[in-house]
Each structure stands twice: as C-alpha cells, then as structure tokens.
Protein backbone atom coordinates (compact mmCIF):
# COMPACT_ATOMS: atom_id res chain seq x y z
CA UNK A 1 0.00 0.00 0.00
CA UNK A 2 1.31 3.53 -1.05
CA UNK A 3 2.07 5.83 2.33
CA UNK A 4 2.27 9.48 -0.11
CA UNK A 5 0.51 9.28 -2.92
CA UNK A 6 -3.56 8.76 -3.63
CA UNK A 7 -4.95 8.13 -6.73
CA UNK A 8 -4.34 11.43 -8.15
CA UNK A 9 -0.51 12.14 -6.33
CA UNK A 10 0.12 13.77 -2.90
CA UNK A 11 -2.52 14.81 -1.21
CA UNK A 12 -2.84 16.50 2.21
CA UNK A 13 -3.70 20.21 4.66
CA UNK A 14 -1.67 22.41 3.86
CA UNK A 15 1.32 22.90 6.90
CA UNK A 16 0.15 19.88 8.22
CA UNK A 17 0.35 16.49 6.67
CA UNK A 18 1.50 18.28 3.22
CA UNK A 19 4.37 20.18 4.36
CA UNK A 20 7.18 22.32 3.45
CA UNK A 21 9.95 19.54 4.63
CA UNK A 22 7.58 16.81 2.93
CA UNK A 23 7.55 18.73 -0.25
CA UNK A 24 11.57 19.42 0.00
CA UNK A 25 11.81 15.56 0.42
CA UNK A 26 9.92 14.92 -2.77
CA UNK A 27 11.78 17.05 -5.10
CA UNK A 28 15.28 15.15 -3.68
CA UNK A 29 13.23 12.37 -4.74
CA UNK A 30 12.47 13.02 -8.09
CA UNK A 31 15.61 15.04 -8.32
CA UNK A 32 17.58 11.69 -7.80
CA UNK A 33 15.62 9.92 -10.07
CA UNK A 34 15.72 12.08 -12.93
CA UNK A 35 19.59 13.09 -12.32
CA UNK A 36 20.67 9.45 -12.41
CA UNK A 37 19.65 9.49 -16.20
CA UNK A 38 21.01 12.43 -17.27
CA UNK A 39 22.95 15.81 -16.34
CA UNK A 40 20.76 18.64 -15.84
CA UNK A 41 16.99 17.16 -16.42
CA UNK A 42 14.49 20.09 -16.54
CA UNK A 43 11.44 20.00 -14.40
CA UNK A 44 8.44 22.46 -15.09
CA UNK A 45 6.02 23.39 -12.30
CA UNK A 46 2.68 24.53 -12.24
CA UNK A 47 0.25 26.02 -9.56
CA UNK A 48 -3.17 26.71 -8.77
CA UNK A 49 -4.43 29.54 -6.82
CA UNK A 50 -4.55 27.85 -3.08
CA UNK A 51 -1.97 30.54 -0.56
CA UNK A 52 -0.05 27.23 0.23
CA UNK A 53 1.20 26.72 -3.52
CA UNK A 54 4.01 29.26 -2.34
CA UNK A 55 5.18 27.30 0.11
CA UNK A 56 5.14 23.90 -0.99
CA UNK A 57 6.95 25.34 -4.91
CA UNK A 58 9.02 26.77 -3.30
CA UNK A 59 10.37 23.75 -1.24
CA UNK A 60 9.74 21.47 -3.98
CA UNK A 61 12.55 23.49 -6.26
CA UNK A 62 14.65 23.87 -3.44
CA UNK A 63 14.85 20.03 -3.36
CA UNK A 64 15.12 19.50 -7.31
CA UNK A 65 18.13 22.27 -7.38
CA UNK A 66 19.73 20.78 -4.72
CA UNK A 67 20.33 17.27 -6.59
CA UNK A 68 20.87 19.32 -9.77
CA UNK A 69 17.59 19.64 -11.57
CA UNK A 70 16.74 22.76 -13.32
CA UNK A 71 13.35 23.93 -12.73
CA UNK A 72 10.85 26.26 -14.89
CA UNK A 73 7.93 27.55 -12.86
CA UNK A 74 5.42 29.02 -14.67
CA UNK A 75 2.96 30.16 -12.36
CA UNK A 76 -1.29 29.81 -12.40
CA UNK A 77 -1.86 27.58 -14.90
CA UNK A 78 -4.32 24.36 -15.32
CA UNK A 79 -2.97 20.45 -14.71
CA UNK A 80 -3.72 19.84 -18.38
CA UNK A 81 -1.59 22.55 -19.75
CA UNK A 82 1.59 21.60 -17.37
CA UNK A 83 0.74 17.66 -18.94
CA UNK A 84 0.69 19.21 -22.23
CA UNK A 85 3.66 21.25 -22.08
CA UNK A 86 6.24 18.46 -20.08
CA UNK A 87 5.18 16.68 -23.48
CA UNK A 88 5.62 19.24 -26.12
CA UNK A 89 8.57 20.95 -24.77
CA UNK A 90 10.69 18.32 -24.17
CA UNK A 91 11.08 18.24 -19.95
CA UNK A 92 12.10 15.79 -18.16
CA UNK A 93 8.57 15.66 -15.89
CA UNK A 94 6.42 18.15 -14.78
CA UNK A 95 4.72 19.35 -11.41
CA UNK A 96 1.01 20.69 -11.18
CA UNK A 97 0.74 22.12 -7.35
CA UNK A 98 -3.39 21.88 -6.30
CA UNK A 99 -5.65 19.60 -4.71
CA UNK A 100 -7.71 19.68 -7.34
CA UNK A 101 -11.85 20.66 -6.14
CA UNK A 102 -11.08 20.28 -2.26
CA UNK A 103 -11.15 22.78 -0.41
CA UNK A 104 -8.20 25.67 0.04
CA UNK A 105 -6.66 24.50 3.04
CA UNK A 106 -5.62 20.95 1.23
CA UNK A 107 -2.90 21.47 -1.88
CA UNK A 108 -1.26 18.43 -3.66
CA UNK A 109 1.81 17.55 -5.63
CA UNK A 110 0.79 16.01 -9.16
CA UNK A 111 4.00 14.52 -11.14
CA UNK A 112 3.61 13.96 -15.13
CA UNK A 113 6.43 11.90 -16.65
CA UNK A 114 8.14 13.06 -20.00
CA UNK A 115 5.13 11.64 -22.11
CA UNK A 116 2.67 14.06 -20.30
CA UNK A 117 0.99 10.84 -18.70
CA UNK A 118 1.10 10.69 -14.54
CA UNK A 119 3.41 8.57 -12.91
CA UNK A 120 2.62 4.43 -12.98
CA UNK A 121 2.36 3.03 -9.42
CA UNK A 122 5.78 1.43 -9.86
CA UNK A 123 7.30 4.74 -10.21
CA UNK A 124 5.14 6.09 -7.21
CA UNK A 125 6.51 3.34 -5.15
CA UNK A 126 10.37 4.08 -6.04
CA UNK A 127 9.76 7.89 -5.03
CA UNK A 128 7.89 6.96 -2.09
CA UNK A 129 11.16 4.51 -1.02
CA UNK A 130 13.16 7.60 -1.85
CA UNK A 131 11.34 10.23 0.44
CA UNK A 132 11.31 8.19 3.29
CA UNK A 133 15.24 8.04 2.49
CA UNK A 134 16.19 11.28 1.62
CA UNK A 135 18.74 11.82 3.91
CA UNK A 136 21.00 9.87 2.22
CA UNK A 137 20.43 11.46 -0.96
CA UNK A 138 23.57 13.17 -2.10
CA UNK A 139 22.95 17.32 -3.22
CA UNK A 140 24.75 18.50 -5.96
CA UNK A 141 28.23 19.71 -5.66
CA UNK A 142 28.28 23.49 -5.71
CA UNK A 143 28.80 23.33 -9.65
CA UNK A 144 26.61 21.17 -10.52
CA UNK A 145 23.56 22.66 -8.45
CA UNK A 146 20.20 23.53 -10.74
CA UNK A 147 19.11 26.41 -12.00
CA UNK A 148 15.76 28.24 -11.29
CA UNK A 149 13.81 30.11 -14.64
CA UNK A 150 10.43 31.84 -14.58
CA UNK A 151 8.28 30.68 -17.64
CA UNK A 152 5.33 32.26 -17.63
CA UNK A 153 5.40 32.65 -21.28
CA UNK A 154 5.09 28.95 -22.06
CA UNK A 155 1.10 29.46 -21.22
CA UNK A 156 0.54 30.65 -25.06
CA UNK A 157 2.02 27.92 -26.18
CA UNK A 158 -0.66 25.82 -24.04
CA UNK A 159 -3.32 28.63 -25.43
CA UNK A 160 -2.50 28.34 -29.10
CA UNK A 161 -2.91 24.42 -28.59
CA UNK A 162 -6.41 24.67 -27.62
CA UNK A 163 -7.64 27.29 -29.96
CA UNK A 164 -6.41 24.89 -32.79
CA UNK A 165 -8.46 21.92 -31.31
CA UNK A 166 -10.78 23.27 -33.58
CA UNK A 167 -11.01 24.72 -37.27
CA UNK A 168 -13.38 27.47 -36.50
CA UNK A 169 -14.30 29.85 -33.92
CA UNK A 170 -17.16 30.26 -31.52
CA UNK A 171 -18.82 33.26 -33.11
CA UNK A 172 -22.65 33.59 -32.20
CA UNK A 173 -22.40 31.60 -28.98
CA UNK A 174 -23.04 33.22 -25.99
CA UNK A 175 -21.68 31.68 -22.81
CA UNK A 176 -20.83 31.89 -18.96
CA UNK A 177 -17.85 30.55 -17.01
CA UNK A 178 -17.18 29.32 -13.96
CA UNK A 179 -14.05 29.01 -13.38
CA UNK A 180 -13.77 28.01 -9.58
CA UNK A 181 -11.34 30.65 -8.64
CA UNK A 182 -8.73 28.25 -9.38
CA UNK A 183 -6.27 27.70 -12.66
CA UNK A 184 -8.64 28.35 -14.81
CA UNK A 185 -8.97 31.98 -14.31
CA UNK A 186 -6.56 33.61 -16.43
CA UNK A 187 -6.55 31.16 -19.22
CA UNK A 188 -10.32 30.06 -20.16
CA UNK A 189 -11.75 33.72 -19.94
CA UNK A 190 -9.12 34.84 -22.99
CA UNK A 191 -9.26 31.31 -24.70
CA UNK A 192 -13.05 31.58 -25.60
CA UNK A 193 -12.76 35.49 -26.21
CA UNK A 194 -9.88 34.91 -29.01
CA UNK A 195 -12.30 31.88 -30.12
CA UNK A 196 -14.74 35.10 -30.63
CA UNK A 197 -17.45 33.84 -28.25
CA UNK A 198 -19.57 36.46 -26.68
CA UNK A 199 -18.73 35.17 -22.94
CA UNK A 200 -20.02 36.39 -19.01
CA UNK A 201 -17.36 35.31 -15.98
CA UNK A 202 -17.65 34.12 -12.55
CA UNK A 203 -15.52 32.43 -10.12
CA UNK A 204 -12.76 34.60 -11.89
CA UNK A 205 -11.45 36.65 -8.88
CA UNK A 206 -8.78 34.27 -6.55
CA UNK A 207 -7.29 35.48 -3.56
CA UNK A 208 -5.89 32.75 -2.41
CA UNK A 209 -8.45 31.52 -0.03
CA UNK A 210 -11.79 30.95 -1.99
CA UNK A 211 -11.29 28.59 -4.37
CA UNK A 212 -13.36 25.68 -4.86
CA UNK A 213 -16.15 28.16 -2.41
CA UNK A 214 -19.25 27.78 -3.63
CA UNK A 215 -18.36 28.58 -7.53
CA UNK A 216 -16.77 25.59 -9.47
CA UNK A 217 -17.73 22.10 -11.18
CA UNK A 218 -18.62 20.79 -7.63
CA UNK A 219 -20.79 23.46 -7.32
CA UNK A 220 -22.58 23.86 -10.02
CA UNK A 221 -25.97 25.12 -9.24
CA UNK A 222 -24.16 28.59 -9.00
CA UNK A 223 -23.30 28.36 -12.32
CA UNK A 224 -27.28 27.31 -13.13
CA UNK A 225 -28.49 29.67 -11.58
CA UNK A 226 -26.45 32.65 -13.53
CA UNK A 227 -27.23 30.65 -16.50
CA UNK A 228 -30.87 30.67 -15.69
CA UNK A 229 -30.40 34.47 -14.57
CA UNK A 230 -28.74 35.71 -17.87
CA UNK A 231 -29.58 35.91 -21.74
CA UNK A 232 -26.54 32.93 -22.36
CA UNK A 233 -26.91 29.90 -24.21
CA UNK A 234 -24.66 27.64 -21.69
CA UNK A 235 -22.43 27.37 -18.89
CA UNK A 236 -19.21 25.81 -18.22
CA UNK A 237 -18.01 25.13 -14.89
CA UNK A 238 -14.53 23.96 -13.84
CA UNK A 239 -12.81 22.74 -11.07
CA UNK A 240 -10.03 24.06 -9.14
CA UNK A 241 -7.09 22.89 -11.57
CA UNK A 242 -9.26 23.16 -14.88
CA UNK A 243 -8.76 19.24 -15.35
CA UNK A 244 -12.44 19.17 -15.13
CA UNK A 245 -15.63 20.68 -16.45
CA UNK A 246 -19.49 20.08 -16.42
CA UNK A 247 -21.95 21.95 -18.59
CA UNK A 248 -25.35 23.46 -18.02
CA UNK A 249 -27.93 24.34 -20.44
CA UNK A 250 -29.44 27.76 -21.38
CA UNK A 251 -32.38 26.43 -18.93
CA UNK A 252 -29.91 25.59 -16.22
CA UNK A 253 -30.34 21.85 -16.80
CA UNK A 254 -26.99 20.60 -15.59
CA UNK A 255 -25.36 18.70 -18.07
CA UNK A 256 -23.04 15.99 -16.42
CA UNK A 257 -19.82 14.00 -17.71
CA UNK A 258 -22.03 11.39 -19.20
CA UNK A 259 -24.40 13.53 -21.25
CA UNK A 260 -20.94 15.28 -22.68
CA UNK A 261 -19.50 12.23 -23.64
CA UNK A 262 -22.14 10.64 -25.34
CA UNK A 263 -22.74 14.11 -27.32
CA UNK A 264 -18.22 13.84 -27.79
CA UNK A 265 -19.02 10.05 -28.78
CA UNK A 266 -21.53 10.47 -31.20
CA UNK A 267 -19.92 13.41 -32.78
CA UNK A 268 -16.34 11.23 -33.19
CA UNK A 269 -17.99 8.81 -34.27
CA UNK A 270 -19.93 10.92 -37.42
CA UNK A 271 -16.36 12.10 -38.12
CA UNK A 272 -14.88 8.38 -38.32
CA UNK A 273 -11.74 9.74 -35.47
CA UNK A 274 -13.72 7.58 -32.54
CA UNK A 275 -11.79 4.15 -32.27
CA UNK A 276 -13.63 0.57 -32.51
CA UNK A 277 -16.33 3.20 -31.92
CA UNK A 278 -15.42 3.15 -27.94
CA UNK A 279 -16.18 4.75 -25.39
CA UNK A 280 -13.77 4.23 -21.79
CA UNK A 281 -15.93 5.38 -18.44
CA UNK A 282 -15.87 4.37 -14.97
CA UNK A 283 -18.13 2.41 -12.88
CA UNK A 284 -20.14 5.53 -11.31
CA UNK A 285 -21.30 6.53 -15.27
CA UNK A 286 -25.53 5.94 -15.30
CA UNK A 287 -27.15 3.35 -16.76
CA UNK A 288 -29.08 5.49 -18.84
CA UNK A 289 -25.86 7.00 -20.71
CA UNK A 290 -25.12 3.44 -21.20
CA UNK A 291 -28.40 2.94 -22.76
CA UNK A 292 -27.67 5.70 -24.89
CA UNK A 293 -24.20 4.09 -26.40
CA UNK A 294 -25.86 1.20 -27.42
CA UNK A 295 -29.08 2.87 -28.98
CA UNK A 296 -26.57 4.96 -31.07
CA UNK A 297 -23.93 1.81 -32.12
CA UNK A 298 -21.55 2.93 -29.72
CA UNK A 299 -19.51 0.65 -27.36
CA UNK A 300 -18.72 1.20 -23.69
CA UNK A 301 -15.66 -0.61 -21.41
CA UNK A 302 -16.07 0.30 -17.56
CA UNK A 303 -13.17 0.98 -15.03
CA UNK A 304 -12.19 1.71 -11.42
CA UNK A 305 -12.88 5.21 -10.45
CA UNK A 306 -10.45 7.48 -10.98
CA UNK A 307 -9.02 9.32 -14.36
CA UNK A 308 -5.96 7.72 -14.11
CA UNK A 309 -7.75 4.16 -14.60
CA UNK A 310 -9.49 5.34 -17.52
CA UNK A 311 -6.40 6.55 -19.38
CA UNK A 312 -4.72 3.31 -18.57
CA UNK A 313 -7.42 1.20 -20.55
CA UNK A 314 -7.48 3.90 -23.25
CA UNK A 315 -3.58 4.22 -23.48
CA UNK A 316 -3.57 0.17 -23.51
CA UNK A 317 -5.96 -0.19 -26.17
CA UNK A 318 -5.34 3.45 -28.56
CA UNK A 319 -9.05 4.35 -27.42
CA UNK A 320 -9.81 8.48 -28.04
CA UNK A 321 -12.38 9.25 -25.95
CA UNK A 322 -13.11 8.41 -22.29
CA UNK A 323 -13.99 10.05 -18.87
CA UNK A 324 -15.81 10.34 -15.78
CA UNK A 325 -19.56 11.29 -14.52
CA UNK A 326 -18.00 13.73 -12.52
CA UNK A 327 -16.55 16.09 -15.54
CA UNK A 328 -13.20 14.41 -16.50
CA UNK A 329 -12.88 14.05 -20.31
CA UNK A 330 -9.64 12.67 -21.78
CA UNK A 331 -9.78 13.40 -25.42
CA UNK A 332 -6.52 11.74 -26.28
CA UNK A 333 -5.86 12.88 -29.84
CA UNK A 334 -5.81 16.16 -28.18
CA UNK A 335 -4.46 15.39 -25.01
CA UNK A 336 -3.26 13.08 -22.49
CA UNK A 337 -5.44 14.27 -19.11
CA UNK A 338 -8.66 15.64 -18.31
CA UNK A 339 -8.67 18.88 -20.17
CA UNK A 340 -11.83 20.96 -19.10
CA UNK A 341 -10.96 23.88 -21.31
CA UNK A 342 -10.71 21.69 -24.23
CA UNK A 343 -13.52 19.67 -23.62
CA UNK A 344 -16.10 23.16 -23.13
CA UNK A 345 -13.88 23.95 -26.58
CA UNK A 346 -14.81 21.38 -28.67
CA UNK A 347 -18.47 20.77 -27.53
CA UNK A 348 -19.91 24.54 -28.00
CA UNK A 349 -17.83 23.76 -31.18
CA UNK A 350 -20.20 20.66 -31.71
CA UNK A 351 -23.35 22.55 -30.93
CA UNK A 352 -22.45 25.72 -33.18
CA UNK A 353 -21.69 23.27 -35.87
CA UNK A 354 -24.65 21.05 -35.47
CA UNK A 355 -27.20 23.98 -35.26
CA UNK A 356 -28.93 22.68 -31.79
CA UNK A 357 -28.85 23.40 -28.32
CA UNK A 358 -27.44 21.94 -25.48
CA UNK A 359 -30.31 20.80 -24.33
CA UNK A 360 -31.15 19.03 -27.98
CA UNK A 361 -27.87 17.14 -27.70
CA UNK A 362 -28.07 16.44 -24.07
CA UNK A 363 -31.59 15.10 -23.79
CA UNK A 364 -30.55 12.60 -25.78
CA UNK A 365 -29.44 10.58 -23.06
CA UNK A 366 -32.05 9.98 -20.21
CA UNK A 367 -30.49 9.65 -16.95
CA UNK A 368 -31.42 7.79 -14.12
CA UNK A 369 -32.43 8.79 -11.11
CA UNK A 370 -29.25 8.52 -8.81
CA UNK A 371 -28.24 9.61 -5.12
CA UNK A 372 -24.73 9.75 -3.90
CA UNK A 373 -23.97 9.66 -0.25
CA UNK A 374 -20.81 10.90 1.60
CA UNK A 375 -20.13 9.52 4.63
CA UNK A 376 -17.06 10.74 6.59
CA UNK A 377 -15.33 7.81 8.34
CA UNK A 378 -12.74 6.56 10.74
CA UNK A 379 -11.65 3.45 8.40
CA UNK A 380 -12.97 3.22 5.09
CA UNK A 381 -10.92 -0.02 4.80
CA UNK A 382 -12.48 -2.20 7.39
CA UNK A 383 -15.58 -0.20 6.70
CA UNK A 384 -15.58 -1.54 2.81
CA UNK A 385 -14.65 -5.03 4.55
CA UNK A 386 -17.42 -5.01 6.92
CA UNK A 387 -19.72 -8.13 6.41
CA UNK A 388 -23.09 -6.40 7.53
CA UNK A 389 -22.62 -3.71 5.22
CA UNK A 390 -22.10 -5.62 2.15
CA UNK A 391 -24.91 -7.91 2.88
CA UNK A 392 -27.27 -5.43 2.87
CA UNK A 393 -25.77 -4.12 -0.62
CA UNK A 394 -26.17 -7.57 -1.95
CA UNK A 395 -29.53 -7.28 -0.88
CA UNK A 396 -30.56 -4.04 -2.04
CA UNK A 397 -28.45 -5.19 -5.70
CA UNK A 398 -31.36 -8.39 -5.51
CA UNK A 399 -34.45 -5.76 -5.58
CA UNK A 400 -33.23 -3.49 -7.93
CA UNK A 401 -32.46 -6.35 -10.42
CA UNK A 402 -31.95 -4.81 -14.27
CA UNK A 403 -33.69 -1.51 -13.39
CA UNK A 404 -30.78 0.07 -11.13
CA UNK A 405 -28.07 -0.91 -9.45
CA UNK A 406 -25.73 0.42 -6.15
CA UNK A 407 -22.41 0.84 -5.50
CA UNK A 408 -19.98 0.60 -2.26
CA UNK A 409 -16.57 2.32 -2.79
CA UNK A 410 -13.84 4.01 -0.44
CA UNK A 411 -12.47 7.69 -1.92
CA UNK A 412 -9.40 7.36 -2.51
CA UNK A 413 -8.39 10.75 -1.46
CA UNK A 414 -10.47 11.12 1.57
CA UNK A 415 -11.42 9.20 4.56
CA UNK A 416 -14.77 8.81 3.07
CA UNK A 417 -17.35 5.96 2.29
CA UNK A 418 -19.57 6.74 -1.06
CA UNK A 419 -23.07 4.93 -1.35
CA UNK A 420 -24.36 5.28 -4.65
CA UNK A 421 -27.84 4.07 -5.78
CA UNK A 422 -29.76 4.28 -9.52
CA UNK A 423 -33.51 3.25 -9.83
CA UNK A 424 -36.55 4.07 -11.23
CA UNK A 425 -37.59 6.75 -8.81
CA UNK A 426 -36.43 9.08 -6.72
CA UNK A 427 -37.92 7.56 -4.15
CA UNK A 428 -36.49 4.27 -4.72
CA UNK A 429 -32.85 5.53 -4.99
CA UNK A 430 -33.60 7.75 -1.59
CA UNK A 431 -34.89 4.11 0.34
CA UNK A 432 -32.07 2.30 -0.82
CA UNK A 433 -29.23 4.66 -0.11
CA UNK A 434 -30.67 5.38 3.09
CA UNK A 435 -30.92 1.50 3.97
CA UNK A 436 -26.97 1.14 3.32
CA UNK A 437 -26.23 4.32 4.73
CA UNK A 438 -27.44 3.84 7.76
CA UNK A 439 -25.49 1.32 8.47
CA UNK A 440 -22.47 2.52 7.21
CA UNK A 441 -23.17 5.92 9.70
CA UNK A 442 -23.77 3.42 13.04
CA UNK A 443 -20.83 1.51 12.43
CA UNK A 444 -18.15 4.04 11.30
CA UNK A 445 -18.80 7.09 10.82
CA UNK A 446 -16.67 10.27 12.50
CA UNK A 447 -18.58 11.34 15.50
C-alpha cells in the first residue's frame, strides 16, 4: 500500500500532513531519479491559486536544485496545460501544485512523466522509497547545483494548442464561465474570447483563499443559476485545476460528464476519429448513458474510479475518448489528461456546428435517477470489509435487479465511504441509499 501518494498524487492540509519539509523531500526524490539518467533534467512546475502553492513550490525546487535539476515555474496555470507542455517541450517531468476541487486549506503535488501521462504506481513506489530516504540522498556539488527560470510565457504555447483543437471559432455563442477561482482563471476567460465567443465570468477573482467556495464544477448550481439568470446559451463550470468541467444548459439543466460524452461520442464517431467506436468510463457513469451508447452503435468498457484508470485502458488499447460522470474528459488525440478547457472547446464547437442546443444534444441521453452519499469515516478499509454492510448491498443489488443498481466504494483521497444508488424513482434511490447508509453511519462514521 502507497504511504504518499492517492490516486491522483500527494494529497494533504496544507502545513500539516503536506508540508514544506515533505515537499523538499519529494523534489530530492524526483531530483535523484531524474539526475541518475542524465545531467541537468528540466522539471516544469505549475500552480493553482490555493496561498499554500508558495510554500510547498518553493520547497519542492529547493529540493530538485539541490540534486541538480533545473526547474521552470510558470505560475497559475491548469494540470492539463503543465501535462501538455512536459510533453511538447521536451522536460524531463512536470509538477502541477493543487488539490484539485477540495477545499483551500488541502494542496497536492501532481508529477507527469516526459510523455505528459502521470506517474505508474511502480514509479510512485520508487519515489515513495526515496522520500522516506532522503537523507541519504547526495545534493549537488556546488557546480553542478540547478538552476531556477520563470516561464510564464510557455502558457501561449498551451493557449494556441487549444484554440487549434478546432477549425473554426465560436462566433454567435453566448456563454458563462465558472471558473472556480482556481487555474482556470486567467486562461479560459481569454481562450473563448480569441475563439470570438460572446462570454459572461464568474468564479474569476482568486485570492488565495476561496477557491473551490461555492463557484466551481462541484458546485454547479451557482453556475445554473447565472445561466438561468442571464440571456446565455450555456455554462461551463470547472474545477479548481481546470482538469475538469461540467456543462449546463441555457435552462440551467446541468449537463453531467455522461451527457458530454455521449454528445463527444456520437460526434467522433460521425467524423470516423472515434476508435472501434469506444467509449472508456468508470463504474459511477448511469445506466441510462449506457443505454444511450448502445441505442446509437456505440460501445462502452467500464473501469475503477479514478481518471488515471481510464487513461490506462485507453492508453492500452489506442481508445480516443473516455472520462468520468463527474466532468473528467480525456480526449486523447488532443491530449493526455482531463482537459476541461478543451472539452467546453470542442463541444460549443459541436453545438455551433450542429445547429442545436445543449439541451437538444443532451436530452438525448435519459439519466437515471441517482443519489450519492458521503459519509465521513474513521476506516474506510475495514468499513468496505465489513460483512453487515455488504450484505445489505447484496440485498438491495437483488431488488433493484436490471432496473438500477448500487455501488460501495472508499475515496481514494479522503477518509470517506460513497453509497451510490440508480432506480426508477427518486424515491427508490432515496430508500435504498438510506438503507446502506445507515449502516455505514452506526458503524463508522466520524462522531
């Protein structure tokens, strides 16, 4: 079992289990890793907006000069674009500082290898060895030591990348942004205006301290409700590090990671650039999306939850489209993450080209009825283990037969247990969760 990393890299509070000394540590780390294959390796780093990201860049270059790294930091900038850029321009790996759509008070250290993919779990495990031994890591002797370069400039070339995701430009389409006071902020805003889209803002004013709070993917009814509020034909919504987005309609009608992907699917598909005509999601996409796939000849494979799994199974089989419920998109002709930016790109592309709404291309997919259910734990191992608690999923799985389904799983970023249900009804999917829940709440939950 890993001790550092989660399923999307380090994650902890800020000053507390994420710390300067731990963040020192990991740049040694990868500092000894990259300098044993070459002199000099280059390392680019990337922030979001959080107060900590200071702190913990500043200690992770520290510990990548020290073994002889040079590093490039290039300041606010989305997870996608640092993937994009360790790629294009030739680094050595690259660094996204955020924590993604928690809260301010956590940060985390993403690492992207040379090919703009995250680290495997093998490589994980070999820094994780090397942090917990980085006292005998040797520094750099006083010539060798790396350098430290701002690069702020290498943003355009991140710009220019997604403006040519597309042949045309956004003219006619009116639009609002959310973008989460996070990484977003001073890239989307100017990205759709030099696409010539007629665009309103919010969420687009970080200090530090508020992002992720209440504006954002995770939050999307403020987005819906401007939406609703204003004479726009959509919303976007991103996360804290742009690697996400979810859509709402011109009505407000959110517009989830499912309904995009189909409308991506069938739309790659029409254009002949969708492979085996596939479709990669995870195991918390609804039924009714899959419905959807099949009605339209498109295929589906399922994975664990998490991004990373879904670009393994895509990367293992050359698949181009796959994703998450929750707003991750990996278009991977394009790119080799979650993009949000590019995904809100190419599908008010899509609907400008198509001549209908959102809504048109959306409804198209009938969703489910589904609850989710947080509960806040003090072992989401033994919790996930626990005999009375799966029993009564197995039972709950018996009623709900072929017309909805629930699912058990840990976070793995969080001490927290997720009880997911799909039926019929609202009511059915309220009775159900509630029956799992409650047991899950007795038994372990963080009084």
């Amino acid at each position: 079992m890993r001790k550092y990393f989660g399923t999307d890299g380090i994650r902890g509070i800020a000053g507390e289990s994420l710390t300067a000394d731990l963040s020192f540590k990991v740049g040694k780390a990868l500092g000894k890793l990259l300098t044993e294959k070459k002199e000099h390796p280059k390392v680019i780093i990337g922030r979001d907006t959080r107060i900590s990201c200071d702190m913990i860049e500043q200690a992770l270059s520290a510990g990548l000069t020290s073994t002889g790294v040079h590093v490039m930091t290039i300041g606010t900038i989305p997870t996608p674009a640092i993937a994009y850029l360790t790629k294009t321009i030739e680094t050595d790996s690259g660094i996204m500082i955020s924590a993604s759509h928690n809260p301010y008070q956590d940060n985390g250290i993403k690492i992207f290898g040379p090919d703009g993919f995250k680290l495997t779990d093998e490589q994980e495990l070999e820094i994780e060895h090397l942090i917990d031994n980085s006292d005998e890591i040797k520094n750099a002797s006083f010539e060798k030591i790396g350098k430290l370069y701002g690069a702020n400039e290498l943003i355009q070339k991140y710009v220019q990348h997604i403006k040519q995701s597309i042949s045309g430009d956004l003219s006619g389409i009116k639009l609002a942004l959310d973008c989460a006071n996070g990484a977003t902020t001073g890239v989307a805003p100017f990205i759709f205006g030099d696409l010539e889209a007629d665009i309103e803002t919010i969420g687009c004013q970080p200090n530090g301290v508020n992002i992720n709070d209440n504006v954002g993917s995770t939050k999307i009814n403020t987005i819906a409700e401007f939406v609703k509020n204003n004479d726009v034909d959509m919303g976007f919504a991103f996360d804290g590090d742009g690697d996400r987005v979810l859509a709402v309609d011109s009505k407000g009608n959110i517009v989830d990671g499912d309904k995009i992907m189909f409308i991506l699917a069938k739309h790659l598909k029409d254009q002949g650039e969708l492979k085996d005509n596939m479709v990669v999601s995870t195991v918390m996409s609804n039924i009714g999306f899959y419905k959807a796939i099949d009605e339209h000849g498109l295929q589906s494979v399922k994975t664990a939850v998490g991004d990373r799994y879904v670009v393994e199974e895509m990367r293992n089989n050359d698949y181009s489209l796959g994703g998450e419920q929750s707003g991750h998109i990996i278009l991977m002709n394009y790119a080799t993450t979650g993009d949000g930016i590019l995904t809100a790109v190419k599908l008010a592309d899509i609907i400008k080209s198509s001549g209908k709404s959102l809504e048109e291309l959306a409804n198209e997919v009938n969703i489910y009825p589904q609850k989710l259910v947080n509960i806040k734990v003090v072992d989401k191992k033994a919790a996930m283990e626990d005999s009375e608690i799966l029993d009564e999923c197995k039972k709950v799985e018996k009623e709900l037969e072929d017309n909805g389904r629930i699912l058990l799983r840990a976070s793995g970023t969080e001490n927290l247990i997720r009880v997911m249900v799909e039926a019929s009804s609202d009511e059915l999917t309220d009775k159900y969760c509630e029956q799992v829940a409650r047991i899950v709440r007795k038994k372990f939950e963080v009084k």
